[in-house]
PDB file of N, CA and C in Angstrom:
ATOM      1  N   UNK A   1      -1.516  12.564  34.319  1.00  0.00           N
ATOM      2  CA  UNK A   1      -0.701  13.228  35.312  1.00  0.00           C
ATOM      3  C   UNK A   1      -0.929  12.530  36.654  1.00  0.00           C
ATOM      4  N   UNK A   2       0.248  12.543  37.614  1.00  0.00           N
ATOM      5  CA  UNK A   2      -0.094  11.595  38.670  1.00  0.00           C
ATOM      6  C   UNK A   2      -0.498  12.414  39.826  1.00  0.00           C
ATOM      7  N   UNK A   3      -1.088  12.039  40.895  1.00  0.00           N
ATOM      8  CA  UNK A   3      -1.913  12.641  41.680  1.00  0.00           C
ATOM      9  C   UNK A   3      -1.127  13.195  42.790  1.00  0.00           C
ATOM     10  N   UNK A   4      -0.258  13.151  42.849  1.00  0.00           N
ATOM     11  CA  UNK A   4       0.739  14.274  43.639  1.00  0.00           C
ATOM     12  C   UNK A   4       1.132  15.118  42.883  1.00  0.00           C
ATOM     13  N   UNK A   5       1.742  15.251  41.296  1.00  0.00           N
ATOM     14  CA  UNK A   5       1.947  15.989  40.964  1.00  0.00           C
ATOM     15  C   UNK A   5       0.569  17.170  40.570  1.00  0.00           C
ATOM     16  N   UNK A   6      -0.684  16.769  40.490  1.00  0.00           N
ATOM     17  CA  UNK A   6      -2.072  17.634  40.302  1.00  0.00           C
ATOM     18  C   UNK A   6      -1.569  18.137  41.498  1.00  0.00           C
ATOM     19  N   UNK A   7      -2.002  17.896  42.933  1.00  0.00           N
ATOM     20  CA  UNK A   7      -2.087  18.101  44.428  1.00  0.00           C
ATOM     21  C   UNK A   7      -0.502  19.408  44.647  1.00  0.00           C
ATOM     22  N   UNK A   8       0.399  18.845  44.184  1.00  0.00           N
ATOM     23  CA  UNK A   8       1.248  19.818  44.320  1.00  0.00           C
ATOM     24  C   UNK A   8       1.311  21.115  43.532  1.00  0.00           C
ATOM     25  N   UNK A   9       0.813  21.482  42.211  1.00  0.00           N
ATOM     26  CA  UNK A   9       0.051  22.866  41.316  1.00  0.00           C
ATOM     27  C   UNK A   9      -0.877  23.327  42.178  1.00  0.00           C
ATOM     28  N   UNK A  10      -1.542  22.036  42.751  1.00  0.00           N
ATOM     29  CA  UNK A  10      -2.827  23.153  43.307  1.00  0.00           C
ATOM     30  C   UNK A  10      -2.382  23.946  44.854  1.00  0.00           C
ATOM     31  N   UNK A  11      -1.302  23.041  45.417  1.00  0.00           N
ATOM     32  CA  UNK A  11      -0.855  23.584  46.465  1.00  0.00           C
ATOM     33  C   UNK A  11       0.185  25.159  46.057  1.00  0.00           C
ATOM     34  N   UNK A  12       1.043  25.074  44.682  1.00  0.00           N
ATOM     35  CA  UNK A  12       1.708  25.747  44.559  1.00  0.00           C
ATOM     36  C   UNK A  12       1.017  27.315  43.999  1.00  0.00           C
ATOM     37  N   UNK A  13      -0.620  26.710  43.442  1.00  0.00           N
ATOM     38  CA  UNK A  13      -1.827  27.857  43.348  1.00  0.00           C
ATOM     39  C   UNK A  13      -1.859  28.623  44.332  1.00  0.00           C
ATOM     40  N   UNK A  14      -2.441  27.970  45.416  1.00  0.00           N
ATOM     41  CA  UNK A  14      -2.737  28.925  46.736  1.00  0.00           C
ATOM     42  C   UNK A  14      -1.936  29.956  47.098  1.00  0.00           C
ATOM     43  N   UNK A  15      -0.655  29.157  47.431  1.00  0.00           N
ATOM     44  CA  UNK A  15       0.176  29.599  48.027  1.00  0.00           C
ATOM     45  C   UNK A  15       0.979  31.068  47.279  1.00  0.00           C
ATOM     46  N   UNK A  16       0.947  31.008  45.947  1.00  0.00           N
ATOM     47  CA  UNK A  16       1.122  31.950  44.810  1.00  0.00           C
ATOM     48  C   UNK A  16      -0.170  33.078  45.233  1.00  0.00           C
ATOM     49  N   UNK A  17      -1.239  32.603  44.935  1.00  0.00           N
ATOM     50  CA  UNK A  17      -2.433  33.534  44.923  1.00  0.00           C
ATOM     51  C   UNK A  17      -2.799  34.275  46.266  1.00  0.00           C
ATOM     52  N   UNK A  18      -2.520  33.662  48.059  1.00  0.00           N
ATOM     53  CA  UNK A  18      -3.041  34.172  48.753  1.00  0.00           C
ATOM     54  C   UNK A  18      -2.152  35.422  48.980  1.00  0.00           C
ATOM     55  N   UNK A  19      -0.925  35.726  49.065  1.00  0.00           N
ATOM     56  CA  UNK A  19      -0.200  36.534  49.497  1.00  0.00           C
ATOM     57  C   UNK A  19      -0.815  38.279  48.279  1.00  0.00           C
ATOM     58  N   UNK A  20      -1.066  37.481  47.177  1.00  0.00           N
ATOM     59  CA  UNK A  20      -1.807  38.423  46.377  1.00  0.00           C
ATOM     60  C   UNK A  20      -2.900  38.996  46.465  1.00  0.00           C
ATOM     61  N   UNK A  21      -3.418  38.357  47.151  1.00  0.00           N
ATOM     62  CA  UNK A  21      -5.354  38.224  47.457  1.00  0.00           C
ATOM     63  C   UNK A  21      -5.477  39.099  48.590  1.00  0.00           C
ATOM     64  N   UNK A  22      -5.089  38.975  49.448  1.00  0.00           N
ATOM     65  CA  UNK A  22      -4.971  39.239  50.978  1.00  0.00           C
ATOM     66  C   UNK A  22      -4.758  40.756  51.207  1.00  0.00           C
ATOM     67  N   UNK A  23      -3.843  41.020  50.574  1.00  0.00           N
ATOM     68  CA  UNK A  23      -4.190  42.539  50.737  1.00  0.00           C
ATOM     69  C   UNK A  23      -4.947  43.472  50.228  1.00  0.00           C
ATOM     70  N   UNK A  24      -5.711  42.732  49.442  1.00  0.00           N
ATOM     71  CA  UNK A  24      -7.041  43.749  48.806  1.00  0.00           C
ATOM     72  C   UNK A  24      -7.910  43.569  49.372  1.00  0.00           C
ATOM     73  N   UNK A  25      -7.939  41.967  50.281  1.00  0.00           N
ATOM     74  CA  UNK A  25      -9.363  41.556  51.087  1.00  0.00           C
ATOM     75  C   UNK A  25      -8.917  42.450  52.509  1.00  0.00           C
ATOM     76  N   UNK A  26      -8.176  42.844  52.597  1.00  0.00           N
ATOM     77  CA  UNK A  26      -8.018  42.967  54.395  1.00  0.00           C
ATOM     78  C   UNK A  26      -7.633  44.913  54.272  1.00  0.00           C
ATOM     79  N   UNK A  27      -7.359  45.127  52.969  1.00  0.00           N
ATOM     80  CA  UNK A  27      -7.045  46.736  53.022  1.00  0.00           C
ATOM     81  C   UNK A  27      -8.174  47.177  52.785  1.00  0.00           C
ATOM     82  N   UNK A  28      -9.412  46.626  51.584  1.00  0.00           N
ATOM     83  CA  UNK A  28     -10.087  47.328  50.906  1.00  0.00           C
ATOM     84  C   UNK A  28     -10.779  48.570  51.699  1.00  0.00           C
ATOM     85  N   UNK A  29     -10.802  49.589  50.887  1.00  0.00           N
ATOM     86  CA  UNK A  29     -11.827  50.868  51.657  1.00  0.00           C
ATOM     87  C   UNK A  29     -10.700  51.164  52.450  1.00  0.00           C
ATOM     88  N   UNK A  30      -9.731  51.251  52.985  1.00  0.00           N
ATOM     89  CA  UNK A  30      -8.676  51.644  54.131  1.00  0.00           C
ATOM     90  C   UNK A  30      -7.427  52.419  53.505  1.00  0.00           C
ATOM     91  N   UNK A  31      -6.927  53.557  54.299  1.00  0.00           N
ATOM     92  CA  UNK A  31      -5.956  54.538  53.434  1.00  0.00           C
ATOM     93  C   UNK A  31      -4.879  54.217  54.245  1.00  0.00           C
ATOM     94  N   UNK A  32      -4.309  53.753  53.626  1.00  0.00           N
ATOM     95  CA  UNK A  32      -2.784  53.766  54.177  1.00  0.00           C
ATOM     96  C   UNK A  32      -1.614  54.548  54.949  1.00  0.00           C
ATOM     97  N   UNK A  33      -1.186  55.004  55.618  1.00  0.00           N
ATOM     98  CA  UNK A  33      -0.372  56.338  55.926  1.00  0.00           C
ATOM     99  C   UNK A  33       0.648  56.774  54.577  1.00  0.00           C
ATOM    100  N   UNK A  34       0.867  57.911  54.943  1.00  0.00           N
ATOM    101  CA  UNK A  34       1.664  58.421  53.804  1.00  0.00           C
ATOM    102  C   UNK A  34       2.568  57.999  53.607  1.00  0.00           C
ATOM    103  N   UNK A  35       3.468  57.944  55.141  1.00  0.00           N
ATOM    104  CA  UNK A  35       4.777  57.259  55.020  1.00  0.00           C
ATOM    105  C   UNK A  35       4.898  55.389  53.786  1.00  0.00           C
ATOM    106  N   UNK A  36       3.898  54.866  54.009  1.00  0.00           N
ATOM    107  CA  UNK A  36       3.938  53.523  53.634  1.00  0.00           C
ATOM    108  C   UNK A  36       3.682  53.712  52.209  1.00  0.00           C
ATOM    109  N   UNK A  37       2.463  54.731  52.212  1.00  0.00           N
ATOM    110  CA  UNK A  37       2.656  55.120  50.425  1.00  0.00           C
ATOM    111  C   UNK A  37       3.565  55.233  49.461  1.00  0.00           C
ATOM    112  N   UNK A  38       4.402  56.080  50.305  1.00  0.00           N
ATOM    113  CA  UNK A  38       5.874  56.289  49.837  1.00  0.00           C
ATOM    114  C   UNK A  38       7.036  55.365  49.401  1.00  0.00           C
ATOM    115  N   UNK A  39       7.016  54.762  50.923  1.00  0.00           N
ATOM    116  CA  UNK A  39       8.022  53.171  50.879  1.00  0.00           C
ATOM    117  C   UNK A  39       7.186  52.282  49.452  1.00  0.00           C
ATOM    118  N   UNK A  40       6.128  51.848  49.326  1.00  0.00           N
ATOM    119  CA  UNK A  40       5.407  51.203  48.550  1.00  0.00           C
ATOM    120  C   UNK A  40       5.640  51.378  47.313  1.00  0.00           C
ATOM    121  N   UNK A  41       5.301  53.079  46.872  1.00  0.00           N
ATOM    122  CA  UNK A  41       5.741  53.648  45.435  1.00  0.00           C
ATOM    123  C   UNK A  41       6.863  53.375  45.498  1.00  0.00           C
ATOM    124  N   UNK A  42       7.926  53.476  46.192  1.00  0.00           N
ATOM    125  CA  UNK A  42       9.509  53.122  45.622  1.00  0.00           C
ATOM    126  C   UNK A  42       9.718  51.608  45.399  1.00  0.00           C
ATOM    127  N   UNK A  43       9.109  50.891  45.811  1.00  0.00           N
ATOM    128  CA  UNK A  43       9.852  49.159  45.764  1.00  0.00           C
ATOM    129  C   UNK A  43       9.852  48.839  44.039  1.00  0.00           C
ATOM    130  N   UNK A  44       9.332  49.257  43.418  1.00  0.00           N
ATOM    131  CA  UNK A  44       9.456  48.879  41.865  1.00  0.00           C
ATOM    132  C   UNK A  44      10.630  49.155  41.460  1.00  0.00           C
ATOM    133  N   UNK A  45      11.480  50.468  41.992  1.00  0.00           N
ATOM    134  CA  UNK A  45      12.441  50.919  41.578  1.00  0.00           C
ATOM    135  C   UNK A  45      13.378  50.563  42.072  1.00  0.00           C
ATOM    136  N   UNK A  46      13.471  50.074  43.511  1.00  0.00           N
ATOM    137  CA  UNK A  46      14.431  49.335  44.080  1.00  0.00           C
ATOM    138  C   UNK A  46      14.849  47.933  43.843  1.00  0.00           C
ATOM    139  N   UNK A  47      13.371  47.351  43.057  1.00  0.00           N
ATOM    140  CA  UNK A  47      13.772  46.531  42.828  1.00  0.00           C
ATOM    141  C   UNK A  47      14.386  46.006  41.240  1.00  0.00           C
ATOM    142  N   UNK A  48      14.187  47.378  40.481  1.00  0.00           N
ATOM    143  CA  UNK A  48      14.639  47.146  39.167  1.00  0.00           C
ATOM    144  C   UNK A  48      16.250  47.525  39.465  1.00  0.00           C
ATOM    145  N   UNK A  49      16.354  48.436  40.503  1.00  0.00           N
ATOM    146  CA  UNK A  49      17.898  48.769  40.761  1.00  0.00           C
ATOM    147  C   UNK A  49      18.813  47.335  41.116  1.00  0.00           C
ATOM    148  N   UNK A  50      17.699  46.512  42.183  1.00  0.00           N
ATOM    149  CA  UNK A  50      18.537  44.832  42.150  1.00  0.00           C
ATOM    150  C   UNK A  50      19.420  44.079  41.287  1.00  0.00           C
ATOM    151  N   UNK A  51      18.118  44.133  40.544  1.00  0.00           N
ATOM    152  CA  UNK A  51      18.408  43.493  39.189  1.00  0.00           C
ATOM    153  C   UNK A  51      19.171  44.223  38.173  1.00  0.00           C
ATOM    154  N   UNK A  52      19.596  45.730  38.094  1.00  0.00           N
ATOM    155  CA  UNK A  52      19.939  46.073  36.968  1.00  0.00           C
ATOM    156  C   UNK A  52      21.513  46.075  37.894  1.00  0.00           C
ATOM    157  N   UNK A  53      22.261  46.386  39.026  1.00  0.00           N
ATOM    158  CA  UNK A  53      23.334  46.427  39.618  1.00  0.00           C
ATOM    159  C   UNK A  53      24.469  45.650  39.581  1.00  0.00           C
ATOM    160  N   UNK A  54      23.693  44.169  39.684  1.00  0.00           N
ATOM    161  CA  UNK A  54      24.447  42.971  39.151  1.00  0.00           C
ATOM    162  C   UNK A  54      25.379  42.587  37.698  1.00  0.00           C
ATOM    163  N   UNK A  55      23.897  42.849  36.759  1.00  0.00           N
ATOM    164  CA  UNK A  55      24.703  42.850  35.614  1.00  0.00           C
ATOM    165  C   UNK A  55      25.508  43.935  35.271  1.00  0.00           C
ATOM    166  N   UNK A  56      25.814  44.861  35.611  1.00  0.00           N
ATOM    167  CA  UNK A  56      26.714  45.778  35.124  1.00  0.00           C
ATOM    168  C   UNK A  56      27.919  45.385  35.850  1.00  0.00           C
ATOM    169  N   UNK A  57      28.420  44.734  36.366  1.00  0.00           N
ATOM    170  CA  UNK A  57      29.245  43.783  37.393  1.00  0.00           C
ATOM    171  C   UNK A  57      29.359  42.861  36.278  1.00  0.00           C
ATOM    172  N   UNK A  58      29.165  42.257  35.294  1.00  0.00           N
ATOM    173  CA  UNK A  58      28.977  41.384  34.466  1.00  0.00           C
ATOM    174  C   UNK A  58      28.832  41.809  33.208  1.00  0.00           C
ATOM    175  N   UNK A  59      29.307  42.590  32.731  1.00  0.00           N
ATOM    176  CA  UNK A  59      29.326  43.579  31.258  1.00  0.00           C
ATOM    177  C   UNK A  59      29.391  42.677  30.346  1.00  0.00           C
ATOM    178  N   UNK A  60      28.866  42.547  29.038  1.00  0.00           N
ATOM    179  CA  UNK A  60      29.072  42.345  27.847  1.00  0.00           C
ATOM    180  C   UNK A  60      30.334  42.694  26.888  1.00  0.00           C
ATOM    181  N   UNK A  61      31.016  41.445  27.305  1.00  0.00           N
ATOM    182  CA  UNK A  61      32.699  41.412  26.267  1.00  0.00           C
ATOM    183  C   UNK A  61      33.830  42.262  26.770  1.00  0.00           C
ATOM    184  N   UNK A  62      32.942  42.229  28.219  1.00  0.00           N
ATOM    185  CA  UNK A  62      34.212  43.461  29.091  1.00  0.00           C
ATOM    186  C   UNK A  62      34.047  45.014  28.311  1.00  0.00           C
ATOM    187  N   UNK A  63      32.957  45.123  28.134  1.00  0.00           N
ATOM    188  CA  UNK A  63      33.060  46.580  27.802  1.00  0.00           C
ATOM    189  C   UNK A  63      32.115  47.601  28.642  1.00  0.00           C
ATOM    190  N   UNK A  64      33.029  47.792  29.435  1.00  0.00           N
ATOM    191  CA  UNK A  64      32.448  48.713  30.571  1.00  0.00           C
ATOM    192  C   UNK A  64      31.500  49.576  30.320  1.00  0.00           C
ATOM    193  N   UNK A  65      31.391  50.486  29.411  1.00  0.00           N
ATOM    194  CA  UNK A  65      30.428  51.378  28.574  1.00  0.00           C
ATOM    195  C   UNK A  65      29.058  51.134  28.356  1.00  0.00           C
ATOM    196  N   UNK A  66      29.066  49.188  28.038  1.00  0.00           N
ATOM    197  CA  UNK A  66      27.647  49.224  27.532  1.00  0.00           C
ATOM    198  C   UNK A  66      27.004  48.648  28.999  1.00  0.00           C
ATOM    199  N   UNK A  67      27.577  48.136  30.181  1.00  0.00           N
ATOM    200  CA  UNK A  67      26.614  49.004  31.594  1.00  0.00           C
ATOM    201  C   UNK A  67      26.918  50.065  32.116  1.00  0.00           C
ATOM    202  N   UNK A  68      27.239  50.628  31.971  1.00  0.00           N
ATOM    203  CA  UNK A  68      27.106  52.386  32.770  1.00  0.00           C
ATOM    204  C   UNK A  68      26.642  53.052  32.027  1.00  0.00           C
ATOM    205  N   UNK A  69      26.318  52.565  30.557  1.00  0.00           N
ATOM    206  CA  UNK A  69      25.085  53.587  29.608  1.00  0.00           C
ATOM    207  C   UNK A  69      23.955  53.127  29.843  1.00  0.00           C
ATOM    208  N   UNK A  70      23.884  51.636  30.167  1.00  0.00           N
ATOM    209  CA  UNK A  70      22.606  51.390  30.565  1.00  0.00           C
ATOM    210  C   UNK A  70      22.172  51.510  31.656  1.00  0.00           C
ATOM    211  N   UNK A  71      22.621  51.055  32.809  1.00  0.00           N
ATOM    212  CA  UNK A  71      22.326  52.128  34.067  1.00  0.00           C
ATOM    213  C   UNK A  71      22.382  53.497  34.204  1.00  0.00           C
ATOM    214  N   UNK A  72      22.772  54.266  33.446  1.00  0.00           N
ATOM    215  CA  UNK A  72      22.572  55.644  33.242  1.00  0.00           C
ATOM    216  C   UNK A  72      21.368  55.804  33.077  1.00  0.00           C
ATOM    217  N   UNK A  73      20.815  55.224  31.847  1.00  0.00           N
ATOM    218  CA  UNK A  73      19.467  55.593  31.148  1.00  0.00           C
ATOM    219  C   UNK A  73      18.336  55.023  32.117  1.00  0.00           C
ATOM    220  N   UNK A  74      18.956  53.929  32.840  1.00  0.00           N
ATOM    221  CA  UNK A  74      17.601  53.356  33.485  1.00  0.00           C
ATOM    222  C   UNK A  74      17.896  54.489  34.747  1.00  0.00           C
ATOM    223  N   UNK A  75      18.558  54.849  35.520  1.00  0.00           N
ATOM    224  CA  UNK A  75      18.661  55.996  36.280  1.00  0.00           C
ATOM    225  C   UNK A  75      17.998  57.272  35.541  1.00  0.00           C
ATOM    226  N   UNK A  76      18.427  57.933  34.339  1.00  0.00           N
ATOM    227  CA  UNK A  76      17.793  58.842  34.140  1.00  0.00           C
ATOM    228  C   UNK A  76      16.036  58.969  34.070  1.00  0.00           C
ATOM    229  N   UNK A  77      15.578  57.607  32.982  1.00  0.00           N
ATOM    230  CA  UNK A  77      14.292  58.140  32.840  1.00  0.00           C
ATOM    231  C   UNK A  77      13.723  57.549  34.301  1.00  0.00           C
ATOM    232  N   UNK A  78      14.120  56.539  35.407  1.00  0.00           N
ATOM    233  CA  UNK A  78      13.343  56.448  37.041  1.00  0.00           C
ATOM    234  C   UNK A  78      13.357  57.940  37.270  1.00  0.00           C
ATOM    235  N   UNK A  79      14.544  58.581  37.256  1.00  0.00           N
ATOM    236  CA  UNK A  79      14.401  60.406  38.099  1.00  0.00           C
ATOM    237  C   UNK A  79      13.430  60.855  37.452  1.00  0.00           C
ATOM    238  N   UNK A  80      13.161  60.818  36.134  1.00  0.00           N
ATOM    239  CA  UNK A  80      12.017  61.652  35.478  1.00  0.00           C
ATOM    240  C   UNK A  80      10.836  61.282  35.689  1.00  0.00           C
ATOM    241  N   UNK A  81      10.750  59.938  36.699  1.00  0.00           N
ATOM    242  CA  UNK A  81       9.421  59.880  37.502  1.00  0.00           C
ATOM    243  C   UNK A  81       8.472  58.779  36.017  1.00  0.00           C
ATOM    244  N   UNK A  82       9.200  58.154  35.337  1.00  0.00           N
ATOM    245  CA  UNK A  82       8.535  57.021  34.392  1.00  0.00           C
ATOM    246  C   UNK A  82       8.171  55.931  34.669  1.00  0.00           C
ATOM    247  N   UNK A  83       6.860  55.616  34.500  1.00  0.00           N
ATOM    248  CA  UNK A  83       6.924  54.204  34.862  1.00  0.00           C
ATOM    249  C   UNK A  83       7.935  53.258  34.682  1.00  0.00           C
ATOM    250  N   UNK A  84       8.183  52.184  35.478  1.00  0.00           N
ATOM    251  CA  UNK A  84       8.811  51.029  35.530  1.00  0.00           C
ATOM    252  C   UNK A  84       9.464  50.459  33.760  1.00  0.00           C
ATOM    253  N   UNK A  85       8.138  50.570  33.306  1.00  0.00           N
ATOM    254  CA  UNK A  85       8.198  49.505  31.981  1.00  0.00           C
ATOM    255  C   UNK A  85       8.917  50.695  31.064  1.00  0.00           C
ATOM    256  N   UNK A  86       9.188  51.584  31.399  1.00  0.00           N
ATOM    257  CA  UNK A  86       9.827  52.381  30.480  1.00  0.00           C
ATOM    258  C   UNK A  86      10.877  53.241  30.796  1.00  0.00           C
ATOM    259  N   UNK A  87      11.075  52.320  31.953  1.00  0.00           N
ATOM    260  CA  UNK A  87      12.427  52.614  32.423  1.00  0.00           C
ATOM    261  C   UNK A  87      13.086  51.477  31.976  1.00  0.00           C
ATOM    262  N   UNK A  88      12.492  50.049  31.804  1.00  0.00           N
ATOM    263  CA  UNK A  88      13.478  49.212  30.972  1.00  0.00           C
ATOM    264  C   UNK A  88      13.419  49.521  29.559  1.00  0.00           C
ATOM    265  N   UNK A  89      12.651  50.027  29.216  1.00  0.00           N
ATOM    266  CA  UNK A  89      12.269  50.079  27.487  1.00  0.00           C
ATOM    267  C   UNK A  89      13.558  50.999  27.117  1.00  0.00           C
ATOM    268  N   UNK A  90      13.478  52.518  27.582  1.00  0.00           N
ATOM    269  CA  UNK A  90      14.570  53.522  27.512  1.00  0.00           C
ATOM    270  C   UNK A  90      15.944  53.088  28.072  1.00  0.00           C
ATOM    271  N   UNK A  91      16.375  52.250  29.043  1.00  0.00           N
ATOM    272  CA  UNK A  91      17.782  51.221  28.891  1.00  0.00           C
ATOM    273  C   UNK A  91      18.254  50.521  27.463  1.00  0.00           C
ATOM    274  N   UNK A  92      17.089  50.192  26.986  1.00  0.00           N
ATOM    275  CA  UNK A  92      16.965  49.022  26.390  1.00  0.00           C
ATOM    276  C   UNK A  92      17.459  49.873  24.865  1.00  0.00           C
ATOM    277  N   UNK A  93      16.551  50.879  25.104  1.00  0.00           N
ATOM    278  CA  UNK A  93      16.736  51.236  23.516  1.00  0.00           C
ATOM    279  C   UNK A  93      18.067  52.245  23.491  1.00  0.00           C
ATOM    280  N   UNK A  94      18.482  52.658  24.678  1.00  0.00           N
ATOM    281  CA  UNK A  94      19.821  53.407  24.453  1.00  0.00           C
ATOM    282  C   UNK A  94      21.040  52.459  24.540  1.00  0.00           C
ATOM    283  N   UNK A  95      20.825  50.952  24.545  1.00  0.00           N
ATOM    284  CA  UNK A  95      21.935  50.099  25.128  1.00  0.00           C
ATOM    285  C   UNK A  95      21.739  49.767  23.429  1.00  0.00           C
ATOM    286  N   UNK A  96      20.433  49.329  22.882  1.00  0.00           N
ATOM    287  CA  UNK A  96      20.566  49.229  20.997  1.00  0.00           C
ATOM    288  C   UNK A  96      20.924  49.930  20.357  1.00  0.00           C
ATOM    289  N   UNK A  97      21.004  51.423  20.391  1.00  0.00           N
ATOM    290  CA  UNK A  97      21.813  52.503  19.383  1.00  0.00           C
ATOM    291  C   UNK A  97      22.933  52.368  19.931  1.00  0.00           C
ATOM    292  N   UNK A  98      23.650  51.940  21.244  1.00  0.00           N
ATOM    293  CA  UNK A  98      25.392  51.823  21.296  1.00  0.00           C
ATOM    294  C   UNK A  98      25.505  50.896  20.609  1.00  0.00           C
ATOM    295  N   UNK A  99      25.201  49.811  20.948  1.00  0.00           N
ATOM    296  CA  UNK A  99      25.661  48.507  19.924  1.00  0.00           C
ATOM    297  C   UNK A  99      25.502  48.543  18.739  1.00  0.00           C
ATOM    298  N   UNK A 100      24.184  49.050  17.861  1.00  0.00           N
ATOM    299  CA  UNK A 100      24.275  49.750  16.513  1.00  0.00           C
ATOM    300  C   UNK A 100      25.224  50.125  16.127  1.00  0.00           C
ATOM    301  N   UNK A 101      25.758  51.420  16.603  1.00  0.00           N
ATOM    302  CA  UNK A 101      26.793  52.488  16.504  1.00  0.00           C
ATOM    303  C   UNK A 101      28.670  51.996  17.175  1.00  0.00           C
ATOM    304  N   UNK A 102      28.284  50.911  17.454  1.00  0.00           N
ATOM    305  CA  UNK A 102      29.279  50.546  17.831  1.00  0.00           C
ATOM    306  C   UNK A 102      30.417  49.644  16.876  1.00  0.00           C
TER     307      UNK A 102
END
């Protein structure tokens, strides 16, 4: 491997890792305000809303149904307060019994 390309991983290391690092070194032991708690707990969901908004703008074979069932479901189980990963899982598996059943 040539020696810019090593030098550039290790640059693309840091730069990956400090933004990660940094707030556990500079928060640790420190409580946050509530307000920021709040904003904080929501960004997972805002940001699965990003990503899930688009493609339904982009449906599968033009069939409108199979995104607005899947944004349904990923809307329903976020309100029921589910983690993230099972808010895609429960999209996922109500978007496979339409297409099953379809």
């Amino acid at each position: 491997m040539r020696s810019d390309v090593f030098w550039m991983i290790i640059g693309m290391a840091i730069v990956t890792y400090l933004p990660r690092m940094l707030p556990f070194v500079l928060l640790k032991g420190k409580e946050l305000p509530p307000f920021i708690q709040g904003v904080l707990r929501n960004v997972p969901y805002a940001t699965l809303g990003a990503l899930i908004f688009p493609a339904i703008l982009f449906i599968k074979d033009d069939d409108i149904w199979y995104g607005v069932l899947g944004a349904g479901a990923a809307f329903l189980v976020s309100y029921l307060g589910a983690n993230v990963i099972f808010v895609v899982i429960g999209s996922i598996a109500v978007l496979t019994l339409y297409s099953y059943f379809l």
